[in-house]
Protein backbone atom coordinates (compact mmCIF):
# COMPACT_ATOMS: atom_id res chain seq x y z
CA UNK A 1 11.80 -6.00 32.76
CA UNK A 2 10.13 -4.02 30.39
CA UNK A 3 8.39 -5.13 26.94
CA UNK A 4 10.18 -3.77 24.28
CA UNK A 5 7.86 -1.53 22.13
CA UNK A 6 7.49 -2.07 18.44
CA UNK A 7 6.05 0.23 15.77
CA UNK A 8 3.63 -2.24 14.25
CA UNK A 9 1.73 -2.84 17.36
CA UNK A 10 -2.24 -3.68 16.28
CA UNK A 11 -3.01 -1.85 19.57
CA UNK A 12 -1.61 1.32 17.87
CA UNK A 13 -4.15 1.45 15.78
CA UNK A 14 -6.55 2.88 18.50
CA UNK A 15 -4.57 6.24 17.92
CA UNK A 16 -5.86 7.33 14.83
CA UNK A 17 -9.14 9.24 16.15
CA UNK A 18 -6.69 11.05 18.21
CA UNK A 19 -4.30 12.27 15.49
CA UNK A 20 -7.35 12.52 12.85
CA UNK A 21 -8.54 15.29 15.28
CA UNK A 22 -4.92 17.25 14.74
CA UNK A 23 -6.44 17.96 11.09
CA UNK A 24 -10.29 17.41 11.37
CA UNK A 25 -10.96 18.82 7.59
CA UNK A 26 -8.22 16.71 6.06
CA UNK A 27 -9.58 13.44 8.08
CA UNK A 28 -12.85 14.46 7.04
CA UNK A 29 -12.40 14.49 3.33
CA UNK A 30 -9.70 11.49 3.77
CA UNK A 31 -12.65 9.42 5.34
CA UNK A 32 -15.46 10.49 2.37
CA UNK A 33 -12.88 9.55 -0.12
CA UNK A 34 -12.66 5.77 1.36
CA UNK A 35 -16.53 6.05 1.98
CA UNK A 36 -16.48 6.73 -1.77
CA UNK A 37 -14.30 4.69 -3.12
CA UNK A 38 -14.86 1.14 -1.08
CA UNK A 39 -18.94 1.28 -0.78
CA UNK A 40 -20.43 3.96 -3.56
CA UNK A 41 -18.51 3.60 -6.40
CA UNK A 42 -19.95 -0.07 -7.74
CA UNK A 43 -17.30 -0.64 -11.15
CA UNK A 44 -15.34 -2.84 -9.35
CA UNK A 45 -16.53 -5.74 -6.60
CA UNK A 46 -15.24 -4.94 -3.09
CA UNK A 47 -13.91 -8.31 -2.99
CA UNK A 48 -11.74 -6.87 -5.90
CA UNK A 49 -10.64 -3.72 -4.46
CA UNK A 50 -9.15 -5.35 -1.01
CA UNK A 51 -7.66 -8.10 -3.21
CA UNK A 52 -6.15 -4.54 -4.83
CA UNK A 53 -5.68 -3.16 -0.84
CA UNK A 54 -3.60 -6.23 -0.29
CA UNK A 55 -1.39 -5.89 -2.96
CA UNK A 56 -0.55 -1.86 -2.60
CA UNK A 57 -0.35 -2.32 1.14
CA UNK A 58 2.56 -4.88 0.44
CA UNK A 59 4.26 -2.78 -2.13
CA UNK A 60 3.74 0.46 0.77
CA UNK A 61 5.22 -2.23 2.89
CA UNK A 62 2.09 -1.29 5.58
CA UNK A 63 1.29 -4.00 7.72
CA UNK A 64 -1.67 -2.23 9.86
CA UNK A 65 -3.08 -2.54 5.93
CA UNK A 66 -2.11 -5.81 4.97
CA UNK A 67 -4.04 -6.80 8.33
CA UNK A 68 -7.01 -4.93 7.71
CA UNK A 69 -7.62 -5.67 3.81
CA UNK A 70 -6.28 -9.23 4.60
CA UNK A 71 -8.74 -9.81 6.83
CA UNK A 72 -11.63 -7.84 5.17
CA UNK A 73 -10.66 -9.75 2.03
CA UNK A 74 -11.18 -13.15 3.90
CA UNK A 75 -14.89 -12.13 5.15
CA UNK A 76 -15.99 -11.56 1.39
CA UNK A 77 -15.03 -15.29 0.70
CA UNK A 78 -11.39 -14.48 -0.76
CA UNK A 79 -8.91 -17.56 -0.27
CA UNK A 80 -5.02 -17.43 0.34
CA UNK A 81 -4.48 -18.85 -2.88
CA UNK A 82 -5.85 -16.42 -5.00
CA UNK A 83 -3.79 -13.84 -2.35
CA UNK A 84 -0.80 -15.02 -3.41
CA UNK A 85 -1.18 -15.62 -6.64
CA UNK A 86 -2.54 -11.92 -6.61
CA UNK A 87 0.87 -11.07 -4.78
CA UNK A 88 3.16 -13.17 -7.00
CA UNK A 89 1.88 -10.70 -9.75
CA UNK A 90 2.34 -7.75 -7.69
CA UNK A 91 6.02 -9.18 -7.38
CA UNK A 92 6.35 -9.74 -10.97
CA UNK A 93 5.15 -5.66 -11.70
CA UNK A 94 7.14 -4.46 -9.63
CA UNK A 95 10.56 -6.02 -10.39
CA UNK A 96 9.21 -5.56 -14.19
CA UNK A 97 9.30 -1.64 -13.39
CA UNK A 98 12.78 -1.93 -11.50
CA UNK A 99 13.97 -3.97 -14.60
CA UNK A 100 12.75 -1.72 -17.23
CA UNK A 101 13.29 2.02 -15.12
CA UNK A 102 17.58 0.16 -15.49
CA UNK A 103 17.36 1.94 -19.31
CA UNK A 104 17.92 4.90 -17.77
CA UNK A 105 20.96 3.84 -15.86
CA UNK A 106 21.84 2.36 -19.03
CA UNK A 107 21.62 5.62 -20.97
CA UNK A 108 22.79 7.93 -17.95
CA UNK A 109 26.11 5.24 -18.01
CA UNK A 110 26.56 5.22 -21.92
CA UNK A 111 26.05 9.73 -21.86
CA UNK A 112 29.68 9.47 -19.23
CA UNK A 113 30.66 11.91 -16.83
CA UNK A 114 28.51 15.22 -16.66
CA UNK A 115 28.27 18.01 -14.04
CA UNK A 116 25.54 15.97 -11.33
CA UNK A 117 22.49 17.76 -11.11
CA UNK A 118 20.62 15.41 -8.19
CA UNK A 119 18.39 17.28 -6.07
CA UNK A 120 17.98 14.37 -3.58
């Protein structure tokens, strides 16, 4: 009997030098920007920016990332508590947006029927 295969296998991970090397330039680049962003630019802490990590790689819905920062987050000293009180927010942002972005169904509702234009 087989294993059944998942997408969000950790061990998937170990592909990434493989299909970096299907655009070498673009990896390149990619890689100096997180070089650049994580360990040269010094306005924020790096503690800060994977408590940041954590919360965009939950509203991506990404869990190699929420692995990754999670744990990176955890080596600079960061505790669970302030991760979810750090995720509670992110929940509170985002259902803020959803919440206030329901104006325009509002006004698209209160306009009536019109020729749809959607290009989705």
């Amino acid at each position: 009997m087989s294993k059944e295969h998942s997408y969000y296998e950790k061990s998937n991970l170990a592909h990434i030098p493989e299909l970096m090397k299907l655009a070498p330039e673009a990896a390149s680049s990619y890689l100096a920007l997180e070089r650049k962003v994580y360990h040269e630019s010094q306005h924020l802490p790096t503690k800060t920016k994977e408590l940041l990590a954590i919360c965009v790689a939950h509203v991506t819905g990404c869990p190699y990332c929420i692995d990754v920062h999670v744990k990176k987050y955890k080596e600079l000293g960061g505790t669970m508590e302030e991760v979810m009180e750090a995720l509670l927010v992110t929940a509170m942002t985002r259902s803020g947006a959803i919440l206030s972005h329901g104006v325009n169904a509002l006004l698209a509702y209160q306009e009536g029927p019109s020729t749809p234009q959607c290009f989705c």
